[in-house]
PDB file of N, CA and C in Angstrom:
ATOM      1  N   UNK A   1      -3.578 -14.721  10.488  1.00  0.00           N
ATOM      2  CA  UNK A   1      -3.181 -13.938   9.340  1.00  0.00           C
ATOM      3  C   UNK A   1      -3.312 -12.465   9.704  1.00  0.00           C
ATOM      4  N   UNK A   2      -2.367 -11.453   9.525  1.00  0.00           N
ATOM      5  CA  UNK A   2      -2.293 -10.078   9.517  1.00  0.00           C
ATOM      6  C   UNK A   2      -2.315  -9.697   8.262  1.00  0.00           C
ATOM      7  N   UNK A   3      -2.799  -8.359   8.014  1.00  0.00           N
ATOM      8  CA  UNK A   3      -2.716  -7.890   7.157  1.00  0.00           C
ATOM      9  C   UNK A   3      -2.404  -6.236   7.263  1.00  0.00           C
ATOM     10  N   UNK A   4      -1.372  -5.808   6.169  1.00  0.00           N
ATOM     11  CA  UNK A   4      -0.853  -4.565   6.574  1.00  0.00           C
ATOM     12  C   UNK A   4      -1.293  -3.532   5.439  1.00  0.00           C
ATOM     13  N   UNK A   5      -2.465  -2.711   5.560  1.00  0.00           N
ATOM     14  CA  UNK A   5      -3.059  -1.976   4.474  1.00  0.00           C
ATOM     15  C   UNK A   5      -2.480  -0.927   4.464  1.00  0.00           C
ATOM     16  N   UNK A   6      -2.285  -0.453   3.248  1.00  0.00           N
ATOM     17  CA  UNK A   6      -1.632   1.177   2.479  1.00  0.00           C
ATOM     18  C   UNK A   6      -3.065   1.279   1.987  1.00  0.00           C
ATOM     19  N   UNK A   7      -4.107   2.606   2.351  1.00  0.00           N
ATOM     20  CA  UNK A   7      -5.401   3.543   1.319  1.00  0.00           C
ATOM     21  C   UNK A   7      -4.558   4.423   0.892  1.00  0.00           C
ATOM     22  N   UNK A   8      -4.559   4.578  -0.369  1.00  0.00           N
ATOM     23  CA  UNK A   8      -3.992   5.442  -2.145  1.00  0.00           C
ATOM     24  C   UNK A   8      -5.580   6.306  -1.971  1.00  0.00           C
ATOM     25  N   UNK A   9      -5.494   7.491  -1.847  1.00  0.00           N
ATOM     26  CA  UNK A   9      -6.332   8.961  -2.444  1.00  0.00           C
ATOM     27  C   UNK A   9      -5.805   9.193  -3.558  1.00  0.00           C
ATOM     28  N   UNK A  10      -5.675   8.922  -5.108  1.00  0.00           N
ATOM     29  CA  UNK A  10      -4.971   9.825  -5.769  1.00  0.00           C
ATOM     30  C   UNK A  10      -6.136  10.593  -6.725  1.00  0.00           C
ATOM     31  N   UNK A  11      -5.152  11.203  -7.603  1.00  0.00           N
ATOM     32  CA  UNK A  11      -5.920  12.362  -8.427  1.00  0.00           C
ATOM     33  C   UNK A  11      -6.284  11.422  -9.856  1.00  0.00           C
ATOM     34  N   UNK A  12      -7.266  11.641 -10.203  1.00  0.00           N
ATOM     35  CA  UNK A  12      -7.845  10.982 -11.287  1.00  0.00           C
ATOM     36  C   UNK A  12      -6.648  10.730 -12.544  1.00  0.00           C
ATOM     37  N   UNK A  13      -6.523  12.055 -12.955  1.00  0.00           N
ATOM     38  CA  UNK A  13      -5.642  12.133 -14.132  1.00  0.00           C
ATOM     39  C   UNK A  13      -4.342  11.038 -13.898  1.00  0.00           C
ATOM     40  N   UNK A  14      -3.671  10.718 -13.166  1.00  0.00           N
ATOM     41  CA  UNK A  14      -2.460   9.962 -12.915  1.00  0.00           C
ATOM     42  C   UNK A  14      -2.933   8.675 -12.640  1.00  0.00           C
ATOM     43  N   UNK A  15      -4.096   7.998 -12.581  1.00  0.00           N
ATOM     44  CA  UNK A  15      -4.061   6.498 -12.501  1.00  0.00           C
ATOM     45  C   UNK A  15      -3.423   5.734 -13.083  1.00  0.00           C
ATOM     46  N   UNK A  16      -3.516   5.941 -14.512  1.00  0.00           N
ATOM     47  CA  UNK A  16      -2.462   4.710 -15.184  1.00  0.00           C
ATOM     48  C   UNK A  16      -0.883   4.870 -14.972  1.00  0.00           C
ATOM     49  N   UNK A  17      -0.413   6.088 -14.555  1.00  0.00           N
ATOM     50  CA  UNK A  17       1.066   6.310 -14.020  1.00  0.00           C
ATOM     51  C   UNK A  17       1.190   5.758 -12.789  1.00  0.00           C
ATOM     52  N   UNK A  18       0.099   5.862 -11.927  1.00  0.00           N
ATOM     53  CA  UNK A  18       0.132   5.862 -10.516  1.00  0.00           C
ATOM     54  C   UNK A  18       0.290   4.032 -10.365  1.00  0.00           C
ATOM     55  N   UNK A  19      -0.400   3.460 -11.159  1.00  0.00           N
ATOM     56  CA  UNK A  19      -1.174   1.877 -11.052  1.00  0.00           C
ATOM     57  C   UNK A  19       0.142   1.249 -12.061  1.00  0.00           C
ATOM     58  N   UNK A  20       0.926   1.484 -12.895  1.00  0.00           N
ATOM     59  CA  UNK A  20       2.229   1.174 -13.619  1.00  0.00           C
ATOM     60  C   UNK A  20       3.215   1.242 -12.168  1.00  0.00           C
ATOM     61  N   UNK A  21       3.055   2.039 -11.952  1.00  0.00           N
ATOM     62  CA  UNK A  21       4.263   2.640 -10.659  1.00  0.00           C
ATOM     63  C   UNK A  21       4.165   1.797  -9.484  1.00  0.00           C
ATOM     64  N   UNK A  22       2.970   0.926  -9.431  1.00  0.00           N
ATOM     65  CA  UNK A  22       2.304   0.534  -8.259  1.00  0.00           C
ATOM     66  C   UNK A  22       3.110  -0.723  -8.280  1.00  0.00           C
ATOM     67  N   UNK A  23       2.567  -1.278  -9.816  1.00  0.00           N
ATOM     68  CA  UNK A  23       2.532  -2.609  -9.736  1.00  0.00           C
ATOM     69  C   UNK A  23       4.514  -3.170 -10.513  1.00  0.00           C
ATOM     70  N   UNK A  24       4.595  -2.134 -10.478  1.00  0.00           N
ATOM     71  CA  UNK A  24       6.084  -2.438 -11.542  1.00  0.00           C
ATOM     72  C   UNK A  24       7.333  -2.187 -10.793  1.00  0.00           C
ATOM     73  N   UNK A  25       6.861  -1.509  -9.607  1.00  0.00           N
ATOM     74  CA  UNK A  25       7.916  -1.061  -8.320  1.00  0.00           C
ATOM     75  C   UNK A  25       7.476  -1.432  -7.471  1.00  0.00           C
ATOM     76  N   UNK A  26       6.840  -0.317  -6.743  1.00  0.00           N
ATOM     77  CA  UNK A  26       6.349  -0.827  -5.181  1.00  0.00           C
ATOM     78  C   UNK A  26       6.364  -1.676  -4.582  1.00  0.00           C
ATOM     79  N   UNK A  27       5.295  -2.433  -5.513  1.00  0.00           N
ATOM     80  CA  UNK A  27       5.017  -3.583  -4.787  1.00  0.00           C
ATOM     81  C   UNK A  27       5.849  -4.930  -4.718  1.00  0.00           C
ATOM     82  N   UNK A  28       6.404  -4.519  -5.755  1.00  0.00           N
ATOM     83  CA  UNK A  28       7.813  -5.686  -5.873  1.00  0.00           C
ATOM     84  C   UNK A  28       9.111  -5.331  -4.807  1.00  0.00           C
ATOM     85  N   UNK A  29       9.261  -4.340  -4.869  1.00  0.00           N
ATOM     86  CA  UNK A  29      10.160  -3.703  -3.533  1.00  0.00           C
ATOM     87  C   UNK A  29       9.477  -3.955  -2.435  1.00  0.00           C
ATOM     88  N   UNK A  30       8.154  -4.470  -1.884  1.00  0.00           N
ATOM     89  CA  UNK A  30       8.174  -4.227  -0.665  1.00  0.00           C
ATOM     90  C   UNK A  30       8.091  -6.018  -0.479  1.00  0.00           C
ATOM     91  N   UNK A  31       7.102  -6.428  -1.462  1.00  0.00           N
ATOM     92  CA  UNK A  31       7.390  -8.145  -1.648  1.00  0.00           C
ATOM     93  C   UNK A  31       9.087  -8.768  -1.357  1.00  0.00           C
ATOM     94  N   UNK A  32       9.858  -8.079  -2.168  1.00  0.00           N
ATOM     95  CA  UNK A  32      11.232  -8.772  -2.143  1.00  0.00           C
ATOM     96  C   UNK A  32      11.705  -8.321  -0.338  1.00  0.00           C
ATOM     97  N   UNK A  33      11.108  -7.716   0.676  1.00  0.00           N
ATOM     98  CA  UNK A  33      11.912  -7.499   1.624  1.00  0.00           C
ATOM     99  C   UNK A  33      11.083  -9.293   2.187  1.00  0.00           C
ATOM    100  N   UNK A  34      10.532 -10.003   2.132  1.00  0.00           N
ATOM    101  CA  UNK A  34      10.481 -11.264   2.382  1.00  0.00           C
ATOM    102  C   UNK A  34       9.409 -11.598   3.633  1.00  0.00           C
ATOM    103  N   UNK A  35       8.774  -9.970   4.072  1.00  0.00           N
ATOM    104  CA  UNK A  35       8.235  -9.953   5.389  1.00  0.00           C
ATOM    105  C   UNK A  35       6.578 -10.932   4.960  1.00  0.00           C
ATOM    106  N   UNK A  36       5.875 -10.636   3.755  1.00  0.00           N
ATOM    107  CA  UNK A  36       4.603 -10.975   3.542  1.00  0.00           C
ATOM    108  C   UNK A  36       4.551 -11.921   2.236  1.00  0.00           C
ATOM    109  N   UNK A  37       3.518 -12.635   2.537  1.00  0.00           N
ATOM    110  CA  UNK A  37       3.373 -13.500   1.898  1.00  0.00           C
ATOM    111  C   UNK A  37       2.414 -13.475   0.436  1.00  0.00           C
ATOM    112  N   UNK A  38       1.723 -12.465   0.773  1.00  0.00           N
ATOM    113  CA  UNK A  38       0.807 -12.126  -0.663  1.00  0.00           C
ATOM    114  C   UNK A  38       0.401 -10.826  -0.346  1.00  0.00           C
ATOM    115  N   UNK A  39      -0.350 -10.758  -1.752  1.00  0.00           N
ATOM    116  CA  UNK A  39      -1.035  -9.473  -1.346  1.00  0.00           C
ATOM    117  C   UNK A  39      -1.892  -8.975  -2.504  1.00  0.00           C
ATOM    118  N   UNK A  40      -3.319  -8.206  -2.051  1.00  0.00           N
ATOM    119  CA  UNK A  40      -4.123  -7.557  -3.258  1.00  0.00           C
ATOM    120  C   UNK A  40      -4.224  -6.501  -2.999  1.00  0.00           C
ATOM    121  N   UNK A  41      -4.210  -5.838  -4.449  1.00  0.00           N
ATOM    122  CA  UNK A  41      -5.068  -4.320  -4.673  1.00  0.00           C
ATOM    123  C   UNK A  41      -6.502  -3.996  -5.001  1.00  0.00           C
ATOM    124  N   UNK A  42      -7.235  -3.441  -4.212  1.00  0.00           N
ATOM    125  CA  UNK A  42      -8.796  -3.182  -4.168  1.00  0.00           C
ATOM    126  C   UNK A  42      -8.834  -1.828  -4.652  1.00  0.00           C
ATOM    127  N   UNK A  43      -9.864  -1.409  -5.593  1.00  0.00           N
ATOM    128  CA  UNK A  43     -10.436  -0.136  -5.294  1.00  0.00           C
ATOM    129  C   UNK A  43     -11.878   0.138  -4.805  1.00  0.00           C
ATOM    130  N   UNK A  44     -11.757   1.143  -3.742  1.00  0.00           N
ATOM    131  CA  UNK A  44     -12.799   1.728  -3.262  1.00  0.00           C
ATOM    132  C   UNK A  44     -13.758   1.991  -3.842  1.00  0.00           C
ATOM    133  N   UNK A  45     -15.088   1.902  -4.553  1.00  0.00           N
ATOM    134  CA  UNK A  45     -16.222   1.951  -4.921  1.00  0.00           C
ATOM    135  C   UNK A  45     -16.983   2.698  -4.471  1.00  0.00           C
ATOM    136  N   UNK A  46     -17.315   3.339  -3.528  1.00  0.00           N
ATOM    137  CA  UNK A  46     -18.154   4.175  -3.346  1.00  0.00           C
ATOM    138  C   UNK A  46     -17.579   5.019  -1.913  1.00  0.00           C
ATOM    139  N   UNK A  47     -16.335   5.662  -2.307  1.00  0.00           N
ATOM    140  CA  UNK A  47     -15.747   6.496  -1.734  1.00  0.00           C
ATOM    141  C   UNK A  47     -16.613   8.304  -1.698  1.00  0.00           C
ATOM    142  N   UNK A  48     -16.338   8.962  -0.337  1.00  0.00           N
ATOM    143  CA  UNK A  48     -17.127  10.054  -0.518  1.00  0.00           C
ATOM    144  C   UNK A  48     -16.036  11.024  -0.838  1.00  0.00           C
ATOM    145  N   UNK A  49     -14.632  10.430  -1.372  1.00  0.00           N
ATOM    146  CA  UNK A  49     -13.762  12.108  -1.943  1.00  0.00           C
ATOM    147  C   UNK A  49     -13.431  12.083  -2.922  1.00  0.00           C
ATOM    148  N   UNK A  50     -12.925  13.398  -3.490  1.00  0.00           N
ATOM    149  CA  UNK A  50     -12.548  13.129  -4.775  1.00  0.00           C
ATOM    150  C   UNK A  50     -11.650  12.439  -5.552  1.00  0.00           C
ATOM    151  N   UNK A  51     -11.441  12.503  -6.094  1.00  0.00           N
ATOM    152  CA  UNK A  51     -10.463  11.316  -7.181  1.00  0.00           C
ATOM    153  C   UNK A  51     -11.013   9.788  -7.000  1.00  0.00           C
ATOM    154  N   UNK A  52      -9.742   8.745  -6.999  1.00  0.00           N
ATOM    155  CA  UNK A  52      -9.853   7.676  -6.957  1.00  0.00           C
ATOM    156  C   UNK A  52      -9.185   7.264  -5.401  1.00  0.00           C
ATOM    157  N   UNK A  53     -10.166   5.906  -4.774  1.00  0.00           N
ATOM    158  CA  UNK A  53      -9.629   5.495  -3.366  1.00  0.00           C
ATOM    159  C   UNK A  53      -8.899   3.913  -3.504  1.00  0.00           C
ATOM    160  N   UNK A  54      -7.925   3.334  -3.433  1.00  0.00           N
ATOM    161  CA  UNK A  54      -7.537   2.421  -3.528  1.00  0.00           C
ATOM    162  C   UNK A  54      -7.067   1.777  -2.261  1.00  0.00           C
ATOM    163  N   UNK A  55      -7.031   0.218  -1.924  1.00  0.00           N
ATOM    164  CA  UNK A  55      -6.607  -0.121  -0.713  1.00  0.00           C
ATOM    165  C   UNK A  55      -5.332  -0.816  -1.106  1.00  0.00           C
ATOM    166  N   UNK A  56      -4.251  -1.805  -0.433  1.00  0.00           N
ATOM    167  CA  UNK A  56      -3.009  -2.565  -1.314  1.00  0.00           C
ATOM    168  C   UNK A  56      -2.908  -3.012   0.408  1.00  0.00           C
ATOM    169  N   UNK A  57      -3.144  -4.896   0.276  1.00  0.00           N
ATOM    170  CA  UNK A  57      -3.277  -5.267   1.241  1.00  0.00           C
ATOM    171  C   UNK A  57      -2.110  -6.269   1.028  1.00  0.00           C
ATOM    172  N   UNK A  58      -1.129  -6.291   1.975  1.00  0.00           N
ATOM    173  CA  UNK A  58       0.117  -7.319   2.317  1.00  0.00           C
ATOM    174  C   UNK A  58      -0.253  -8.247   3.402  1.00  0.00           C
ATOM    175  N   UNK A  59      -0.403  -9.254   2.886  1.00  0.00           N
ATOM    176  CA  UNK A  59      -0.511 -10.340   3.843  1.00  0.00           C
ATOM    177  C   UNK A  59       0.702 -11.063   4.593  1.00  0.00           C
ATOM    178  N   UNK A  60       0.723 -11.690   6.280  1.00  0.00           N
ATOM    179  CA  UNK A  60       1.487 -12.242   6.785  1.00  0.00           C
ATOM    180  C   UNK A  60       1.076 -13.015   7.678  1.00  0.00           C
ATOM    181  N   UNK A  61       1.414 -14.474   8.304  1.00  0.00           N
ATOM    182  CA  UNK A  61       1.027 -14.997   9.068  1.00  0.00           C
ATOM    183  C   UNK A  61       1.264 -14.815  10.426  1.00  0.00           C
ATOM    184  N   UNK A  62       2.726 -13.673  10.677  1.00  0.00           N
ATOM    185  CA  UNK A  62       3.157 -13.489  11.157  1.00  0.00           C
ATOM    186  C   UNK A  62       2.907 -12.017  11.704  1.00  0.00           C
ATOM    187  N   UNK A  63       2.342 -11.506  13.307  1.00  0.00           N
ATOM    188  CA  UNK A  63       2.686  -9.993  13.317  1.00  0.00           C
ATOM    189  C   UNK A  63       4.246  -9.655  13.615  1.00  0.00           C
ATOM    190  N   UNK A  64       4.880 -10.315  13.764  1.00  0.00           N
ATOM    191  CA  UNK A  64       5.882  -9.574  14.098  1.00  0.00           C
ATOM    192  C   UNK A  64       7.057  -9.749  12.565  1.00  0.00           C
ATOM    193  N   UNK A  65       6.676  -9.977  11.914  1.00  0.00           N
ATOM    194  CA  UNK A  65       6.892  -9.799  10.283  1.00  0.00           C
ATOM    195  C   UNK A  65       6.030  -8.648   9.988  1.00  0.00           C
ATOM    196  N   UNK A  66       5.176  -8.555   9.780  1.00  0.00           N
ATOM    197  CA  UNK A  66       4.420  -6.896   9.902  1.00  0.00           C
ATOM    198  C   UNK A  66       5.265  -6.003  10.606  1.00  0.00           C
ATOM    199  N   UNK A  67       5.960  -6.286  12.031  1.00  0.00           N
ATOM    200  CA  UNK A  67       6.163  -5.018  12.848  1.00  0.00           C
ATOM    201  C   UNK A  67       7.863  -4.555  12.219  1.00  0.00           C
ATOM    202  N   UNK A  68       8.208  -5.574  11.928  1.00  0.00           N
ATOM    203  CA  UNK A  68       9.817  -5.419  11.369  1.00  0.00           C
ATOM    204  C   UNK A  68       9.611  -5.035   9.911  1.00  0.00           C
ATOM    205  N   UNK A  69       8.663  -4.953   8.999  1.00  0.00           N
ATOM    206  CA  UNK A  69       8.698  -4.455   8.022  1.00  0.00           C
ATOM    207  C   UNK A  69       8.174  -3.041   8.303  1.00  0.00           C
ATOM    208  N   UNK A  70       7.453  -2.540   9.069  1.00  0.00           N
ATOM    209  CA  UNK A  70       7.209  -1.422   9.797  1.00  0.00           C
ATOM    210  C   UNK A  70       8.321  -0.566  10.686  1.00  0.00           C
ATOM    211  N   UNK A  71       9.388  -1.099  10.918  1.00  0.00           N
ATOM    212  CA  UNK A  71      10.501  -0.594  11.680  1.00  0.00           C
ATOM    213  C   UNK A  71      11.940  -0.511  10.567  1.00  0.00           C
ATOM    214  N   UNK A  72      11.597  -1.332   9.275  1.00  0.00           N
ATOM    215  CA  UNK A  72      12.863  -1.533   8.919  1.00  0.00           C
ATOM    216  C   UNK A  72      12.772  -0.700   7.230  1.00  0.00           C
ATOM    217  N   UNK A  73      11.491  -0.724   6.896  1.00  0.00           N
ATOM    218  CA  UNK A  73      11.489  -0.650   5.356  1.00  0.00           C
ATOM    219  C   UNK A  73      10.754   0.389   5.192  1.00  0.00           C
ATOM    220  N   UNK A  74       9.314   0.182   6.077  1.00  0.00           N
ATOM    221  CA  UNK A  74       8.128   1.226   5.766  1.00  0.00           C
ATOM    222  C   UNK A  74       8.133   2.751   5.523  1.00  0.00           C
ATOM    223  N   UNK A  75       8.989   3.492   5.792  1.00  0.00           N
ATOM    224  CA  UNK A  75       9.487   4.882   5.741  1.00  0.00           C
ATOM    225  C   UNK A  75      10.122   5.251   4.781  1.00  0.00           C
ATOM    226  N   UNK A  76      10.871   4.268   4.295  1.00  0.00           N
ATOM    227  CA  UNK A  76      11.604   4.423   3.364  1.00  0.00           C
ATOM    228  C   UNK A  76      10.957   4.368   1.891  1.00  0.00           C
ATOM    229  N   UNK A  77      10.084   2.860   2.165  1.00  0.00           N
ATOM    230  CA  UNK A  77       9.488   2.509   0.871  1.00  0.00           C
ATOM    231  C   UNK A  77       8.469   3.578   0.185  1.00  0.00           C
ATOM    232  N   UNK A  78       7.683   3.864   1.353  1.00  0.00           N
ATOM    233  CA  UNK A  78       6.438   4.396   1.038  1.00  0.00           C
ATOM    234  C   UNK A  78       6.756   6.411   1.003  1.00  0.00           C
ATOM    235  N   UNK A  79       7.841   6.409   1.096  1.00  0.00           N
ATOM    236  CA  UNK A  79       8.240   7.708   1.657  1.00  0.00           C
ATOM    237  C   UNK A  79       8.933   7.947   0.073  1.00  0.00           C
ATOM    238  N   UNK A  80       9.646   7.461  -0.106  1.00  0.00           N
ATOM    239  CA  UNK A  80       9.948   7.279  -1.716  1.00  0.00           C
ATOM    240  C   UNK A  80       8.959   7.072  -2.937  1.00  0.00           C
ATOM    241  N   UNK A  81       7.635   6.493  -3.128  1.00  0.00           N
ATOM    242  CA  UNK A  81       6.712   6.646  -3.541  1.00  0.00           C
ATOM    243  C   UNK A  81       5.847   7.766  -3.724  1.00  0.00           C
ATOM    244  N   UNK A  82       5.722   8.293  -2.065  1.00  0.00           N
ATOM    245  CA  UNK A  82       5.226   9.726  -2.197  1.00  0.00           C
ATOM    246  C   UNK A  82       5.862  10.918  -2.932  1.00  0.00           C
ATOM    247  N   UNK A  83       7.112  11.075  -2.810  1.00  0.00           N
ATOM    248  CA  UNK A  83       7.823  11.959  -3.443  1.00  0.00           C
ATOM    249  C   UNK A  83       7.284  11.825  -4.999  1.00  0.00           C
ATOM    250  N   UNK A  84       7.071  10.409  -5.619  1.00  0.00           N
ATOM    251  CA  UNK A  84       7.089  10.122  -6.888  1.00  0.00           C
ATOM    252  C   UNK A  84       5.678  11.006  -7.612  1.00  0.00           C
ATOM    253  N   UNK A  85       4.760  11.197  -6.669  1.00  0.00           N
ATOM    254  CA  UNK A  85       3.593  11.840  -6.813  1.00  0.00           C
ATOM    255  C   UNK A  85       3.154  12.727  -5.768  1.00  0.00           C
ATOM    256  N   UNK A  86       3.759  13.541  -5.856  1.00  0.00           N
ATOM    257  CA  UNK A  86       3.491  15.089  -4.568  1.00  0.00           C
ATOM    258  C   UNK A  86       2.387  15.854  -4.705  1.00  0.00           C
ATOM    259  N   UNK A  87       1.720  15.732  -3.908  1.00  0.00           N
ATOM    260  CA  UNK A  87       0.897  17.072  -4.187  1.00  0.00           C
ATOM    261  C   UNK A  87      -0.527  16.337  -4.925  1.00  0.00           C
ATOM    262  N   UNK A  88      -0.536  15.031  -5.481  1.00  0.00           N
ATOM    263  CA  UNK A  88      -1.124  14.068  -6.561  1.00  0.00           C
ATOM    264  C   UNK A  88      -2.080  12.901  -5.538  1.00  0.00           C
ATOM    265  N   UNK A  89      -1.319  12.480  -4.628  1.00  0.00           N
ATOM    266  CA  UNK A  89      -2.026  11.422  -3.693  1.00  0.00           C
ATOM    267  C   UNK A  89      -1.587  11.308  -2.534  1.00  0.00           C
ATOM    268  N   UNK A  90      -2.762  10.907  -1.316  1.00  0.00           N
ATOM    269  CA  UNK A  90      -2.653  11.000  -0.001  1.00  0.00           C
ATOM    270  C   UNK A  90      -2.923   9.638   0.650  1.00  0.00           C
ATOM    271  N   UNK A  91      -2.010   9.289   1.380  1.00  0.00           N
ATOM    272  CA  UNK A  91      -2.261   7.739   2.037  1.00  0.00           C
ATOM    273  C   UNK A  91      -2.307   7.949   3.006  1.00  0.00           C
ATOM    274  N   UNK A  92      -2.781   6.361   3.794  1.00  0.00           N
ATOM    275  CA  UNK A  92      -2.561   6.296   5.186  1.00  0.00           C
ATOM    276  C   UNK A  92      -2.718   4.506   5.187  1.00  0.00           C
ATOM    277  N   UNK A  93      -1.934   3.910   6.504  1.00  0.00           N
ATOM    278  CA  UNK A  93      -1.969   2.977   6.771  1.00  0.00           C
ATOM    279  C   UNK A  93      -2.422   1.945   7.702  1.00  0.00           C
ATOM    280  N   UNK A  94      -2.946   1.168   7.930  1.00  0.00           N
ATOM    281  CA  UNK A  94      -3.308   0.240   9.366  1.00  0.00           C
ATOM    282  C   UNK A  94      -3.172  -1.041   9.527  1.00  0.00           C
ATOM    283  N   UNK A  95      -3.352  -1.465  10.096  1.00  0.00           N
ATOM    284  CA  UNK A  95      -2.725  -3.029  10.176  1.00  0.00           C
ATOM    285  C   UNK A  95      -4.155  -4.188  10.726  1.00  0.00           C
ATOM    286  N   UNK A  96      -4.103  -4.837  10.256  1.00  0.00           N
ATOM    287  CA  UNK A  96      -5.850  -5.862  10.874  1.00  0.00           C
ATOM    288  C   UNK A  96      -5.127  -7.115  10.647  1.00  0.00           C
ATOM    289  N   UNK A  97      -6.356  -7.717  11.854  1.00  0.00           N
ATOM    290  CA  UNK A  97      -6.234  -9.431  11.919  1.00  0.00           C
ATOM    291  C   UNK A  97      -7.167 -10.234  11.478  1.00  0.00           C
ATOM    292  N   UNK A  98      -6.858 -10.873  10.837  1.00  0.00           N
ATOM    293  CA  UNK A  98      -7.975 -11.601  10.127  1.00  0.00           C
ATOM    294  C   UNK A  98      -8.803 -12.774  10.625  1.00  0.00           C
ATOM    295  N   UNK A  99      -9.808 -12.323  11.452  1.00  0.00           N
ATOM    296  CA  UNK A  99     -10.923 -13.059  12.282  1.00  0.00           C
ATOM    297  C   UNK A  99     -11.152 -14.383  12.112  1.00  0.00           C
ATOM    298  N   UNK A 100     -11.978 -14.808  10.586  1.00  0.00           N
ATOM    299  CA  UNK A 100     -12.336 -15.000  10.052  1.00  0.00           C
ATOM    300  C   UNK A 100     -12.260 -15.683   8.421  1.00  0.00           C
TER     301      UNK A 100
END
């Protein structure tokens, strides 16, 4: 199992826009490209920055379903999101295998 994590920094005030936006787009746009098989949203708990830290984990059994959703969609998807909140929240992404 792979898993392909997006961490969400955003600004306090916009959570319920940010977490509507999350779950009512995003994540359905990146689900319908067919690469992953599930996926959860965590928040960070005892983060040392400000605002709120969130993780949004896409699962696949497959890495090379990870790497083609990374070559084909990822720029686009997540690049379009950011625009939606500029200046509001800061991501970053990584990819893990699940040991265990």
């Amino acid at each position: 199992m792979f898993l392909y994590n997006i961490t969400f920094l955003i600004d306090e005030p916009i959570e319920q826009q940010w977490l509507d936006e999350l779950k009512n787009n995003y994540i359905p746009m990146i689900m319908e490209t067919g690469f992953f098989q599930s996926y959860q949203l965590l928040q960070v708990t005892d983060s040392p920055n400000e605002g709120l830290t969130f993780c949004l984990q896409f699962r696949t059994n497959e890495i090379s379903s990870l790497q083609s959703y990374q070559n084909l969609y990822a720029m686009q998807t997540e690049g379009n999101f950011q625009q939606i909140f500029t200046n509001q929240m800061v991501t970053f992404t990584s990819t893990m295998k699940l040991i265990d």
